[in-house]
Structure formats: structure tokens, C-alpha cells
PDB file of N, CA and C in Angstrom:
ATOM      1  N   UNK A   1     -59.982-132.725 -34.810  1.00  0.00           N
ATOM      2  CA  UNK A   1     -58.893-133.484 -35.404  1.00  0.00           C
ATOM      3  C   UNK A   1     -58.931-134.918 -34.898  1.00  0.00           C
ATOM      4  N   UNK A   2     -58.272-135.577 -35.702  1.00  0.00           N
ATOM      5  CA  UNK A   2     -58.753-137.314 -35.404  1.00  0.00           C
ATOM      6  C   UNK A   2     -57.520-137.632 -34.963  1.00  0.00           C
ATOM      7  N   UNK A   3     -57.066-138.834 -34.161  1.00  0.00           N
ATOM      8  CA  UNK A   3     -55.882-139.684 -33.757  1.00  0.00           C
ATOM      9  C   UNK A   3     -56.423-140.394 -34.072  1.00  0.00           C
ATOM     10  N   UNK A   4     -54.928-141.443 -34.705  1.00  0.00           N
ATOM     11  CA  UNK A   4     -54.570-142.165 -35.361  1.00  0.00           C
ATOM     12  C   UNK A   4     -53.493-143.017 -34.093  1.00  0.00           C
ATOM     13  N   UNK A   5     -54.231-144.378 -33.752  1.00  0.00           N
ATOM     14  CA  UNK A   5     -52.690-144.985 -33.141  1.00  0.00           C
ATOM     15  C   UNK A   5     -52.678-146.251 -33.611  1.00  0.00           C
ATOM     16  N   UNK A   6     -51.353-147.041 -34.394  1.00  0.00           N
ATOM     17  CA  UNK A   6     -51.565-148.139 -34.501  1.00  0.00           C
ATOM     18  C   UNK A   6     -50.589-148.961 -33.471  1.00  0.00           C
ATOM     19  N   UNK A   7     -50.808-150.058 -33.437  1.00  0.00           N
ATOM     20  CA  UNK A   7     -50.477-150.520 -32.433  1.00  0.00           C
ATOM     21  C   UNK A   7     -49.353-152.149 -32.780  1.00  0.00           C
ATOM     22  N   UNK A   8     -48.042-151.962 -32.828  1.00  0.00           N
ATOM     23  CA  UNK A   8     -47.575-153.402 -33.317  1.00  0.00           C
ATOM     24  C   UNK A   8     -46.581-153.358 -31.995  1.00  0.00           C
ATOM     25  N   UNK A   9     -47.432-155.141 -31.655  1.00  0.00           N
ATOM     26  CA  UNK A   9     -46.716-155.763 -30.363  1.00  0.00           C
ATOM     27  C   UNK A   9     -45.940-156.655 -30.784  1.00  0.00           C
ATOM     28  N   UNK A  10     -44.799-157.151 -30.171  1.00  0.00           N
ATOM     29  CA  UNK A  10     -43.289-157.941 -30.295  1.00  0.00           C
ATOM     30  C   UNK A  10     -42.664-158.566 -28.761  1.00  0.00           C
ATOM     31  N   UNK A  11     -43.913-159.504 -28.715  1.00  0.00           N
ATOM     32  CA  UNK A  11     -43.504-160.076 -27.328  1.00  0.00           C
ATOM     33  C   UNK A  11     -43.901-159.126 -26.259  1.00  0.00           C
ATOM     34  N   UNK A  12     -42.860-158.815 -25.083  1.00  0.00           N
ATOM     35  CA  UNK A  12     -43.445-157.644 -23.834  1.00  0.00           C
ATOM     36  C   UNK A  12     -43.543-156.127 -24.661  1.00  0.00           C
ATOM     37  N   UNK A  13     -42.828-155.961 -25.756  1.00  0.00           N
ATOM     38  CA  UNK A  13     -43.016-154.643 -26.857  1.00  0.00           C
ATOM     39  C   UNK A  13     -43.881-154.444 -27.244  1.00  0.00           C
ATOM     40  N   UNK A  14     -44.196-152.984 -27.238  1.00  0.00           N
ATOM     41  CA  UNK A  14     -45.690-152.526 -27.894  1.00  0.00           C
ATOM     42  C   UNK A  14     -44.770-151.412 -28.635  1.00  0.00           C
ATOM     43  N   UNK A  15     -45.057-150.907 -29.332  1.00  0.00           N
ATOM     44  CA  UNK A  15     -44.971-149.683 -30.377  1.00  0.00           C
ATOM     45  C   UNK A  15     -46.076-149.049 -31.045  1.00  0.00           C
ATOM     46  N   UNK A  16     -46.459-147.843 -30.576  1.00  0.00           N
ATOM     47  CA  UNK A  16     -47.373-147.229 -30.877  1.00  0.00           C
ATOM     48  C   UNK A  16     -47.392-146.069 -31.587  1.00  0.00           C
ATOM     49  N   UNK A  17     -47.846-145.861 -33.204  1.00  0.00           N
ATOM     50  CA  UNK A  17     -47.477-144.970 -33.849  1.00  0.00           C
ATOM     51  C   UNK A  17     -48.766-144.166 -34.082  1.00  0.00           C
ATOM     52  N   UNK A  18     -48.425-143.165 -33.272  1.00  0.00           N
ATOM     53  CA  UNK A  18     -49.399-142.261 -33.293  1.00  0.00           C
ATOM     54  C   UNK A  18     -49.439-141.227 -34.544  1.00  0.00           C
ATOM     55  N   UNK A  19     -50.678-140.720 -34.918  1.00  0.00           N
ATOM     56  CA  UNK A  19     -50.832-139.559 -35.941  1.00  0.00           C
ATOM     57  C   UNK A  19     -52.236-138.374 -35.616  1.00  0.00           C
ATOM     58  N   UNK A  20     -51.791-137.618 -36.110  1.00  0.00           N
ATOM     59  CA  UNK A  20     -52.593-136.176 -35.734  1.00  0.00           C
ATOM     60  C   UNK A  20     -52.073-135.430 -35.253  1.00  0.00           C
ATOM     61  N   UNK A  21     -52.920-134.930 -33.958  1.00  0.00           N
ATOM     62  CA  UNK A  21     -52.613-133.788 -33.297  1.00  0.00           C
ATOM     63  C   UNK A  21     -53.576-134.139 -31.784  1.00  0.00           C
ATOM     64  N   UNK A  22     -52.454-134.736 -30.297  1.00  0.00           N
ATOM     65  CA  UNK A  22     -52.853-134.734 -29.142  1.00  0.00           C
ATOM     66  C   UNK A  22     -53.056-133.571 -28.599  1.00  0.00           C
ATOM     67  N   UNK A  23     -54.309-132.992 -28.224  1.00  0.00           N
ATOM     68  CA  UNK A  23     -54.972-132.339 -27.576  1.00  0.00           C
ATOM     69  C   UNK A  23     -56.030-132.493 -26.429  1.00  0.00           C
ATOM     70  N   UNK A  24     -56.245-132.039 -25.889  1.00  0.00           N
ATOM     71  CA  UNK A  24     -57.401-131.918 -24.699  1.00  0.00           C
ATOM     72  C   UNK A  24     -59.048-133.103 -25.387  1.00  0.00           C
ATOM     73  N   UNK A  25     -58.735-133.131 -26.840  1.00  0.00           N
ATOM     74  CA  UNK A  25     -60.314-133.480 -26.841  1.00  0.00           C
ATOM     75  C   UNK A  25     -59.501-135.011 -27.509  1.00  0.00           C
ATOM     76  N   UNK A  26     -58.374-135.236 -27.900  1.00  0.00           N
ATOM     77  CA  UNK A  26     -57.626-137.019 -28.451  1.00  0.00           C
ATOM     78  C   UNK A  26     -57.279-137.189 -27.253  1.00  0.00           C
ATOM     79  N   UNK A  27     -56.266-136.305 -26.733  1.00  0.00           N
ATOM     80  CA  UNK A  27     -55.388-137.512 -25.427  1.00  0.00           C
ATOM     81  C   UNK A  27     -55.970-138.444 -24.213  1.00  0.00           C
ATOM     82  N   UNK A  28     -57.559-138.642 -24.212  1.00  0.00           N
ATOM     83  CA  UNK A  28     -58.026-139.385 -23.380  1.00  0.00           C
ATOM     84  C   UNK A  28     -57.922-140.713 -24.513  1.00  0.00           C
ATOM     85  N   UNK A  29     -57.874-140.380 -25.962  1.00  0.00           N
ATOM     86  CA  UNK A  29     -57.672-141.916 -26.355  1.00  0.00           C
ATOM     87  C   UNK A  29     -55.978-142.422 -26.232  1.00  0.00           C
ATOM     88  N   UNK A  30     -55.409-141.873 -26.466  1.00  0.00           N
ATOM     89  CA  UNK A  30     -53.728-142.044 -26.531  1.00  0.00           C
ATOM     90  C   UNK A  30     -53.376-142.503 -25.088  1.00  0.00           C
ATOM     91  N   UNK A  31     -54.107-142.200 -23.943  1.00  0.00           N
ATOM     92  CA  UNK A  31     -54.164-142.571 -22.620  1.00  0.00           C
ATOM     93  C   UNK A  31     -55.033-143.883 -22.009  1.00  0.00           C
ATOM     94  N   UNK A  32     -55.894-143.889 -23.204  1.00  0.00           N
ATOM     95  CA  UNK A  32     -56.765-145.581 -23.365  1.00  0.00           C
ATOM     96  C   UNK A  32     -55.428-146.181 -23.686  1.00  0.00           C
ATOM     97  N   UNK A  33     -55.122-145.929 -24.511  1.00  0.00           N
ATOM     98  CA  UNK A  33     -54.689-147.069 -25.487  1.00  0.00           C
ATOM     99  C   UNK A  33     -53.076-147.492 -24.816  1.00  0.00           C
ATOM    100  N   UNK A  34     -52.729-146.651 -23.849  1.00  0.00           N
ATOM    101  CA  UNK A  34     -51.323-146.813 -23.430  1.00  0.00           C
ATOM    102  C   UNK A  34     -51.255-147.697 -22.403  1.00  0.00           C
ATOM    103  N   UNK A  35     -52.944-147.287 -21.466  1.00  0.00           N
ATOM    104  CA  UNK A  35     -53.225-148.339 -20.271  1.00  0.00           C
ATOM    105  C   UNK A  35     -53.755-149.587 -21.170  1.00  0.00           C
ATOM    106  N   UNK A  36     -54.480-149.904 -22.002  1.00  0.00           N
ATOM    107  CA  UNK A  36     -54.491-150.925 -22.972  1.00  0.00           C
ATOM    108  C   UNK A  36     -53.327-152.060 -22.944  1.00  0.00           C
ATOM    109  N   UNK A  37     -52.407-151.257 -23.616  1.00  0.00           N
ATOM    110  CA  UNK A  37     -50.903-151.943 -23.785  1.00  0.00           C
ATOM    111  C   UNK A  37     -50.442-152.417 -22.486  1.00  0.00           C
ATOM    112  N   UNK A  38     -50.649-151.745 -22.045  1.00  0.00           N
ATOM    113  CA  UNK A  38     -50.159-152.551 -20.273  1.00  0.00           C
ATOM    114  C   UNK A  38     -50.644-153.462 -19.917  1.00  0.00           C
ATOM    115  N   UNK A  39     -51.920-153.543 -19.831  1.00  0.00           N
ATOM    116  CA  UNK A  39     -52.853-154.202 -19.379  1.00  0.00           C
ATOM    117  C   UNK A  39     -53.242-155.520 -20.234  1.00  0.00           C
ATOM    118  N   UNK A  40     -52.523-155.518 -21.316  1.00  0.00           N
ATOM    119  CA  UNK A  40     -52.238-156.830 -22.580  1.00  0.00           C
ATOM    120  C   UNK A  40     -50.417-157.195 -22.353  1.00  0.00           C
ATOM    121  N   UNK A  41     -49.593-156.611 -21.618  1.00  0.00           N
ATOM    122  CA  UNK A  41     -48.534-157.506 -20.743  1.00  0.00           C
ATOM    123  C   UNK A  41     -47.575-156.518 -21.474  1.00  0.00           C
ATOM    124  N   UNK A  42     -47.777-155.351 -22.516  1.00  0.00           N
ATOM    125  CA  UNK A  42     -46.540-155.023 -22.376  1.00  0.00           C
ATOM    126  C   UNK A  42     -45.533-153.820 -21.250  1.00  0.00           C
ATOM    127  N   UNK A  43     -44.760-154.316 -21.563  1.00  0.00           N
ATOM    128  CA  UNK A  43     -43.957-153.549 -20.408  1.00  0.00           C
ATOM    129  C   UNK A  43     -42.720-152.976 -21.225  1.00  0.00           C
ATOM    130  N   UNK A  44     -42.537-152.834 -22.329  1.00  0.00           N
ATOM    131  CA  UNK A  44     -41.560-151.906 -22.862  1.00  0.00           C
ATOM    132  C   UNK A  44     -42.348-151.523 -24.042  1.00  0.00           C
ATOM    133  N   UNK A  45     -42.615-150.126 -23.790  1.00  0.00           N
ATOM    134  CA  UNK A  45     -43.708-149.177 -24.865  1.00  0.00           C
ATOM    135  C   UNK A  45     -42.280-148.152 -25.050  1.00  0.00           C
ATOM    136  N   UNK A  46     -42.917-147.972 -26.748  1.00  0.00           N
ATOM    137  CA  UNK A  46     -42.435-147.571 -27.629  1.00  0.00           C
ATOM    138  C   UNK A  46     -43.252-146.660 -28.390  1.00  0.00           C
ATOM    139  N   UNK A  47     -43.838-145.100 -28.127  1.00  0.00           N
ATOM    140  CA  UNK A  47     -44.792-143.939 -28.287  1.00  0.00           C
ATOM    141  C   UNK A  47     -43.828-143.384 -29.472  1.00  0.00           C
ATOM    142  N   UNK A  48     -44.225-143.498 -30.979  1.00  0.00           N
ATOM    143  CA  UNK A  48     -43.769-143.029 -32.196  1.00  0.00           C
ATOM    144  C   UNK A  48     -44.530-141.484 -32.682  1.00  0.00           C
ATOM    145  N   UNK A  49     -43.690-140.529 -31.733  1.00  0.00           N
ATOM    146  CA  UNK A  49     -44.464-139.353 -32.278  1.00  0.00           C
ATOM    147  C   UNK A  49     -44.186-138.330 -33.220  1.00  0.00           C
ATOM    148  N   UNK A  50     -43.436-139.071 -34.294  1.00  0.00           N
ATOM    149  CA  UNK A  50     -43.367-138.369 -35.526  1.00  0.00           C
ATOM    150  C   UNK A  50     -44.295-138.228 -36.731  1.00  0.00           C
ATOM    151  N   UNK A  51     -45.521-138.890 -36.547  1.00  0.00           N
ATOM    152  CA  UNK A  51     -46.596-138.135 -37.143  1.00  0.00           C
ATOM    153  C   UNK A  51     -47.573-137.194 -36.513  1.00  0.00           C
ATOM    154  N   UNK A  52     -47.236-136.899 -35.354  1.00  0.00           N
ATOM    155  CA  UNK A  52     -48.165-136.035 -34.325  1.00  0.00           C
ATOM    156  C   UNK A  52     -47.457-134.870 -35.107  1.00  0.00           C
ATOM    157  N   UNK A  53     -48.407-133.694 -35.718  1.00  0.00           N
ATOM    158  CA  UNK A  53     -48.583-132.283 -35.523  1.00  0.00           C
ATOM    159  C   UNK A  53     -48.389-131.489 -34.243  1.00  0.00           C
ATOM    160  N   UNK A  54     -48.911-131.549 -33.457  1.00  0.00           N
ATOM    161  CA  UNK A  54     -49.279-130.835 -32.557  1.00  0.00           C
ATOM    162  C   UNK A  54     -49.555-132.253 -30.995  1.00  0.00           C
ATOM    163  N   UNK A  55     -48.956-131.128 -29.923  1.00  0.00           N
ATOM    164  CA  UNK A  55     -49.153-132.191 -28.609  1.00  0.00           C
ATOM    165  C   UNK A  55     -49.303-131.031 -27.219  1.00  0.00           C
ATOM    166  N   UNK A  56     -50.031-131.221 -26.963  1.00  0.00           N
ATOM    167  CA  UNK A  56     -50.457-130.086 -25.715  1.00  0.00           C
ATOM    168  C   UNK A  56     -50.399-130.470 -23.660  1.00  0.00           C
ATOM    169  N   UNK A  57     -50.511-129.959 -23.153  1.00  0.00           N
ATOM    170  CA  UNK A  57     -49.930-130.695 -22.160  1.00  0.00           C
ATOM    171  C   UNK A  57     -50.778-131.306 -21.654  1.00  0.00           C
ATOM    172  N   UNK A  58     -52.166-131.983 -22.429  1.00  0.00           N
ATOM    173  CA  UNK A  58     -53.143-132.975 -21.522  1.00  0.00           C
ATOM    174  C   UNK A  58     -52.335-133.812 -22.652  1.00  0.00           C
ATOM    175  N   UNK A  59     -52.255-134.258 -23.737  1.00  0.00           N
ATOM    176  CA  UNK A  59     -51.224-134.964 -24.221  1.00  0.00           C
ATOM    177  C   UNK A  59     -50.212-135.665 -23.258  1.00  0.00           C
ATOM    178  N   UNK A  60     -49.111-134.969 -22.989  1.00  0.00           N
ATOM    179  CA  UNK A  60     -48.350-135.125 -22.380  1.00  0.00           C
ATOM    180  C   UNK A  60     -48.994-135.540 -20.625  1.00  0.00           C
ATOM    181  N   UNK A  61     -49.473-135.154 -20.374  1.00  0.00           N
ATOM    182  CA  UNK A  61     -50.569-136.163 -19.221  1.00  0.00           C
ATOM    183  C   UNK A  61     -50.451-137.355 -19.386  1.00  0.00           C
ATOM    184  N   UNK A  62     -51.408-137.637 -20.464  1.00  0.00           N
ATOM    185  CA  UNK A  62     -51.873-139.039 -21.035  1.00  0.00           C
ATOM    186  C   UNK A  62     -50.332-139.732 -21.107  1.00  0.00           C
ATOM    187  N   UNK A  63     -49.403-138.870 -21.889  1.00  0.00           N
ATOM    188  CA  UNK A  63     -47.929-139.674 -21.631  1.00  0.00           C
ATOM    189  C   UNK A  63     -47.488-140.591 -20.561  1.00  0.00           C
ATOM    190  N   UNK A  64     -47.215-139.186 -19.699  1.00  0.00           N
ATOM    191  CA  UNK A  64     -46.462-139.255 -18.042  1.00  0.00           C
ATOM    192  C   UNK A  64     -47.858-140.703 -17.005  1.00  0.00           C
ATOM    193  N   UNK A  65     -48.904-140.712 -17.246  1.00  0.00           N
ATOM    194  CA  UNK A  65     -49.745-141.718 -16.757  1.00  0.00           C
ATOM    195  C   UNK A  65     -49.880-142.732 -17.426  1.00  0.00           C
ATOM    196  N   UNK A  66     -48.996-142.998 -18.969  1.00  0.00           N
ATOM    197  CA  UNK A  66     -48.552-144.151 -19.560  1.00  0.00           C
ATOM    198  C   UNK A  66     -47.523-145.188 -18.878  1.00  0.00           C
ATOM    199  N   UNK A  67     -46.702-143.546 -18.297  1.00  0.00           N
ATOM    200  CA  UNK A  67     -45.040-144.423 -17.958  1.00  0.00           C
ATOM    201  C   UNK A  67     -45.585-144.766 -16.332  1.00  0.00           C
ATOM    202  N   UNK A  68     -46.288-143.575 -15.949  1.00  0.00           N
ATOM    203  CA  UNK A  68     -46.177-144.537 -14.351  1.00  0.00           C
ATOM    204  C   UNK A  68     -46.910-145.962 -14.245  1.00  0.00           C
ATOM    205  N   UNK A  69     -48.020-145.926 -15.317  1.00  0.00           N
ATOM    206  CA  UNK A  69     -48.710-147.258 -15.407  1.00  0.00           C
ATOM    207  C   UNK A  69     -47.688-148.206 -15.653  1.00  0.00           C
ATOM    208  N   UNK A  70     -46.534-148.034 -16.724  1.00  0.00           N
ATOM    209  CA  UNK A  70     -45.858-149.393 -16.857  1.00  0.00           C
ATOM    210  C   UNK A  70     -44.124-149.734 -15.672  1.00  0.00           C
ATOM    211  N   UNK A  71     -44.490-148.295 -15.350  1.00  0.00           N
ATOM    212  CA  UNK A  71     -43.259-148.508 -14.065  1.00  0.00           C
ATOM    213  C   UNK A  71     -43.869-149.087 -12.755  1.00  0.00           C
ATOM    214  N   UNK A  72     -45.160-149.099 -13.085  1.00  0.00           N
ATOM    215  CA  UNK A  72     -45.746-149.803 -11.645  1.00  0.00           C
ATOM    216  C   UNK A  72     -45.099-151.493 -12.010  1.00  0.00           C
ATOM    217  N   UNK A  73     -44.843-151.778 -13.157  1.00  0.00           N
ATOM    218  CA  UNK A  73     -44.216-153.089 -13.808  1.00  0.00           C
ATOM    219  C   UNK A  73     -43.044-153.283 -13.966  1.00  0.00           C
ATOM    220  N   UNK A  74     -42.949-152.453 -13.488  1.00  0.00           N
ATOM    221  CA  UNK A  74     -41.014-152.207 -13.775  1.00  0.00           C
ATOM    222  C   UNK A  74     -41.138-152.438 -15.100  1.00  0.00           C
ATOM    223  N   UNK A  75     -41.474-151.467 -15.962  1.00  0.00           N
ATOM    224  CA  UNK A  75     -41.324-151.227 -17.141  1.00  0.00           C
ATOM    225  C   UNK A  75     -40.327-150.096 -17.723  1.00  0.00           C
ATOM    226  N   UNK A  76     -40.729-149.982 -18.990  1.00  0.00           N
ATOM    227  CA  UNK A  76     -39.919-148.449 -18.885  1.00  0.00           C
ATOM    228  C   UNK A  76     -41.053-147.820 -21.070  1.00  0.00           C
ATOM    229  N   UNK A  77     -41.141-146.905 -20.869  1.00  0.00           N
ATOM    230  CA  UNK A  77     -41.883-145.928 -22.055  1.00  0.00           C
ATOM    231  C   UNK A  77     -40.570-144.886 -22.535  1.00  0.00           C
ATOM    232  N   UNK A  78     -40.721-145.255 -24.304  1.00  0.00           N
ATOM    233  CA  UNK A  78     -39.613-144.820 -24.223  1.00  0.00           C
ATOM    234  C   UNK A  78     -40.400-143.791 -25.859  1.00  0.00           C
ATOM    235  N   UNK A  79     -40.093-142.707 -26.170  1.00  0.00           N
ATOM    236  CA  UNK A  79     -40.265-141.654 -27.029  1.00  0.00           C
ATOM    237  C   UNK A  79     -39.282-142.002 -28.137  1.00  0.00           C
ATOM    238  N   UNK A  80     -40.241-142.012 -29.403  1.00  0.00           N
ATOM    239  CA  UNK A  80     -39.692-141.779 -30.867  1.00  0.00           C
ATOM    240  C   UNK A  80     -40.353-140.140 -31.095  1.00  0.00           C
ATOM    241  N   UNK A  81     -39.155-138.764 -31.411  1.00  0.00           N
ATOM    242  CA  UNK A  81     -39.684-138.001 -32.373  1.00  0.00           C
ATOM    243  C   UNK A  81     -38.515-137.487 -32.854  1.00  0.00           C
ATOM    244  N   UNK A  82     -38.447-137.170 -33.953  1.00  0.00           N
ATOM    245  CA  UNK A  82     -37.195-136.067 -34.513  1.00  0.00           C
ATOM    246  C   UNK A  82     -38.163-134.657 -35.076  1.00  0.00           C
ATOM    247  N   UNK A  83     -39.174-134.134 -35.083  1.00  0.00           N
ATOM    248  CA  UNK A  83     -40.092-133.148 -34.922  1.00  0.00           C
ATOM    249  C   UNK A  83     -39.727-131.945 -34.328  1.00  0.00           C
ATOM    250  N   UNK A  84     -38.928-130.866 -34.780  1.00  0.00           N
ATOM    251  CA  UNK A  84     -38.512-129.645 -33.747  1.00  0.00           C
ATOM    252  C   UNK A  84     -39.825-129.500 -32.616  1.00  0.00           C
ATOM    253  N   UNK A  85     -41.255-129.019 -33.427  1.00  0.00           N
ATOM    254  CA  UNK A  85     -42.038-128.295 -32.780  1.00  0.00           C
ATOM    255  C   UNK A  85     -42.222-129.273 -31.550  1.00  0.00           C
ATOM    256  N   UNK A  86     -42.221-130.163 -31.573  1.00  0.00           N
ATOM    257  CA  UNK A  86     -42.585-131.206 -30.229  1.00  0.00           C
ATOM    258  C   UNK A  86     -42.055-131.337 -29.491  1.00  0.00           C
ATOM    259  N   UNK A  87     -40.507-131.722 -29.913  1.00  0.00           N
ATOM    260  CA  UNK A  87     -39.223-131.510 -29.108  1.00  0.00           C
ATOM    261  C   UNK A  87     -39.094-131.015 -28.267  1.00  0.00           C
ATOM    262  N   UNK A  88     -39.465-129.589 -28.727  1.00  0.00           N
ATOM    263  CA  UNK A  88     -39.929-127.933 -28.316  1.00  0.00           C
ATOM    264  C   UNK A  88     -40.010-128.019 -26.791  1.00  0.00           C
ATOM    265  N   UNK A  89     -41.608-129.090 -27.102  1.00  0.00           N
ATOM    266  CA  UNK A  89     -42.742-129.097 -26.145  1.00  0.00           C
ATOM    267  C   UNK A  89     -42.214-129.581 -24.885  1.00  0.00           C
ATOM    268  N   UNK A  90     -41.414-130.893 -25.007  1.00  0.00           N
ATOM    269  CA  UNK A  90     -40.743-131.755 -24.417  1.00  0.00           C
ATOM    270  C   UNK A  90     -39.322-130.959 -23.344  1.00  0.00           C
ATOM    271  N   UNK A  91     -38.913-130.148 -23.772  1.00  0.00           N
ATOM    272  CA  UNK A  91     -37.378-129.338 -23.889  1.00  0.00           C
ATOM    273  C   UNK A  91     -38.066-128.325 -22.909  1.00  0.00           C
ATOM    274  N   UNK A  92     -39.404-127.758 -23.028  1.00  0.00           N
ATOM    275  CA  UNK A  92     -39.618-126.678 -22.227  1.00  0.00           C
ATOM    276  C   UNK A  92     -40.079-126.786 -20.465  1.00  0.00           C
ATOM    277  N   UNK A  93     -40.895-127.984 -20.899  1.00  0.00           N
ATOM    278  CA  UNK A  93     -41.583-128.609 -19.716  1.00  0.00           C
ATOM    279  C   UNK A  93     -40.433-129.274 -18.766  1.00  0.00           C
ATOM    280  N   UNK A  94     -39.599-130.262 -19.640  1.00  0.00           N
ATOM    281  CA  UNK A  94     -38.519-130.518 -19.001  1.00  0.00           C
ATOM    282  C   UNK A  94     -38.546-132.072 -18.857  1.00  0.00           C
ATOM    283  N   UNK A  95     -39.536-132.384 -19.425  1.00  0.00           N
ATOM    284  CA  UNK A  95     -39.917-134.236 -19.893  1.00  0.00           C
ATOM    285  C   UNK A  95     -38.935-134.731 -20.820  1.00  0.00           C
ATOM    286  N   UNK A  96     -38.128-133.590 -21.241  1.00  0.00           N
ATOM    287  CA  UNK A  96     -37.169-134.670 -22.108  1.00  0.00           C
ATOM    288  C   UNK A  96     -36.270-135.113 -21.014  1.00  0.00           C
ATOM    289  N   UNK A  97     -36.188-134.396 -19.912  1.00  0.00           N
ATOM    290  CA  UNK A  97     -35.705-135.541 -18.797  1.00  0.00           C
ATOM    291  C   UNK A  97     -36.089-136.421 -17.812  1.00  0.00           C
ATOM    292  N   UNK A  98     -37.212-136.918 -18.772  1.00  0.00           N
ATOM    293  CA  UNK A  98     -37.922-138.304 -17.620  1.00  0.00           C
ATOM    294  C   UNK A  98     -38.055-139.157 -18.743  1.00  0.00           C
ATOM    295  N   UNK A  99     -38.381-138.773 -19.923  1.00  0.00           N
ATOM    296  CA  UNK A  99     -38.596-139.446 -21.010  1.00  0.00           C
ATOM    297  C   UNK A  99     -37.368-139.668 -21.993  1.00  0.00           C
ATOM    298  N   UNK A 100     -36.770-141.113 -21.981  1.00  0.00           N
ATOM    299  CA  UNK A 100     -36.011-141.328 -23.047  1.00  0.00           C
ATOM    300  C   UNK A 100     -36.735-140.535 -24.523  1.00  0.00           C
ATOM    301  N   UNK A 101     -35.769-140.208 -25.268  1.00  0.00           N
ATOM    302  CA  UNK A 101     -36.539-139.761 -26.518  1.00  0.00           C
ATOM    303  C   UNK A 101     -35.585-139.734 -27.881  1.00  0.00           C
ATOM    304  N   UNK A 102     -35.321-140.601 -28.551  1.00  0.00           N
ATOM    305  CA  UNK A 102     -34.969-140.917 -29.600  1.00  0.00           C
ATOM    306  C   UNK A 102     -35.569-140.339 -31.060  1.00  0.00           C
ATOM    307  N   UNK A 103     -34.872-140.825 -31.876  1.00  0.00           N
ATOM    308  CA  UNK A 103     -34.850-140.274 -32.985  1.00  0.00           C
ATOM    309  C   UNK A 103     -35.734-141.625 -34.172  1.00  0.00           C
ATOM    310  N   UNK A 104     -35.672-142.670 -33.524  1.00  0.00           N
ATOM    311  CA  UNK A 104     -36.011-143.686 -34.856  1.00  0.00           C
ATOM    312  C   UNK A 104     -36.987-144.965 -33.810  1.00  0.00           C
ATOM    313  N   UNK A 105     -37.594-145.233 -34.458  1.00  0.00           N
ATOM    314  CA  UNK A 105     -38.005-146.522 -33.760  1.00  0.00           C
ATOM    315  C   UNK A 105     -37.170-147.506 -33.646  1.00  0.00           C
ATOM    316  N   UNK A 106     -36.182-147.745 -34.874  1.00  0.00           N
ATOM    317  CA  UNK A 106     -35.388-148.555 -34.477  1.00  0.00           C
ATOM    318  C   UNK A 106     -34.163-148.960 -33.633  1.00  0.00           C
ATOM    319  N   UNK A 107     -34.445-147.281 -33.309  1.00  0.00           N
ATOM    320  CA  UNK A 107     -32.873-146.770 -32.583  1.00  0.00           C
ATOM    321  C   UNK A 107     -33.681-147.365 -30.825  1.00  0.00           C
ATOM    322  N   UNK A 108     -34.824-147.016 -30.835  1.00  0.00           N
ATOM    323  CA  UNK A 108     -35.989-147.391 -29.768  1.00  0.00           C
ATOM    324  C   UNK A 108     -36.169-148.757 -29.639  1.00  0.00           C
ATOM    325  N   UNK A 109     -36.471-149.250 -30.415  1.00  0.00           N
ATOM    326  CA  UNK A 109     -36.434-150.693 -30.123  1.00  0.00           C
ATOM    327  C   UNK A 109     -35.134-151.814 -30.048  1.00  0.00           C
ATOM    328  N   UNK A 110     -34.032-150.940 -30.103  1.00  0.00           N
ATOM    329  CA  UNK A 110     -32.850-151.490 -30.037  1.00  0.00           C
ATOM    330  C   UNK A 110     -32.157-151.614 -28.846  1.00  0.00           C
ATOM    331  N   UNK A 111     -32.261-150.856 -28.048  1.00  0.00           N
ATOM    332  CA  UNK A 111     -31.993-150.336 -26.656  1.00  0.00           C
ATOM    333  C   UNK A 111     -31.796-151.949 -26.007  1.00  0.00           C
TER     334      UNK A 111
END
């Protein structure tokens, strides 16, 4: 399966709208691309995962080593999904309490 991330920056904002399905053999790119964004100055990321299918917990890796990369900046990574099955994912592990996680990008980029 292929990932899909596009990438629209807005000053220290990045927003990254991911598509597919993060697994063991994508989330080393979703984990490029998050240290990427950092490393090009932003410090308030915005991970749009309402076209993700499917997200597994090297996924969610690649996440959690997004946010510590941009909290080393005093940043902060903040979750777009309204997706039950992901939610799910998020709700079980218990990352929906480290991870802000919203419903809209705009509700995300409004903050």
C-alpha cells in the first residue's frame, strides 16, 4: 500500500495530510517527513488522518517521535481524525491522551 502525504506550510505551521494505510512497511516515510517539517522550522504540526485506512502501532511510533522531535522546540503536534476505526486505535493505546485530536483541520489550525 502506498502513502500519500502532502504537505502545506503557513509560517511555523505545517499540515500534513496523510492518505493510505500507516503500517510497518509506510511509517518510516510519515516519520521522514514529520522530522522533515521540523527540521524546515515548523513547530506547530498539524497530522490530517482522515484519509488513513488503517494505522498500526509502528505508525503511531513514527507519530509519538514526531511530537518529541517538535517538543524538543517547544512545539506542540496536534491530530486531525473523525475516523471511528483509528480513533479506536488511539482510545486503546491511550494516545488520545498525549495527543490533542480533533475533528477538522480547521478546528486544528485554529487553536
Amino acid at each position: 500500500m502506498q502513502l500519500d502525504i502532502d504537505v502545506t506550510k503557513d509560517g511555523q505551521t505545517c499540515v500534513l495530510a496523510v492518505r493510505g494505510e500507516i503500517d510497518v512497511y509506510t511509517s518510516p516515510v510519515l516519520k521522514s517527513r514529520l522530522h522533515e517539517a521540523v527540521e524546515e522550522g515548523c513547530v506547530d504540526i498539524v497530522v490530517d488522518l482522515d484519509g488513513v485506512a488503517f494505522i498500526d502501532s509502528s505508525g503511531l511510533g513514527a507519530l509519538v517521535s514526531g511530537l518529541r522531535r517538535v517538543k524538543e522546540r517547544s512545539g506542540s503536534l496536534r491530530i486531525v481524525c473523525s475516523r471511528d476505526n483509528i480513533l479506536k486505535v488511539f482510545r486503546i493505546t491511550g494516545l488520545d491522551k498525549v495527543f490533542p485530536i480533533v475533528s477538522s483541520a480547521e478546528e486544528a489550525t485554529g487553536f
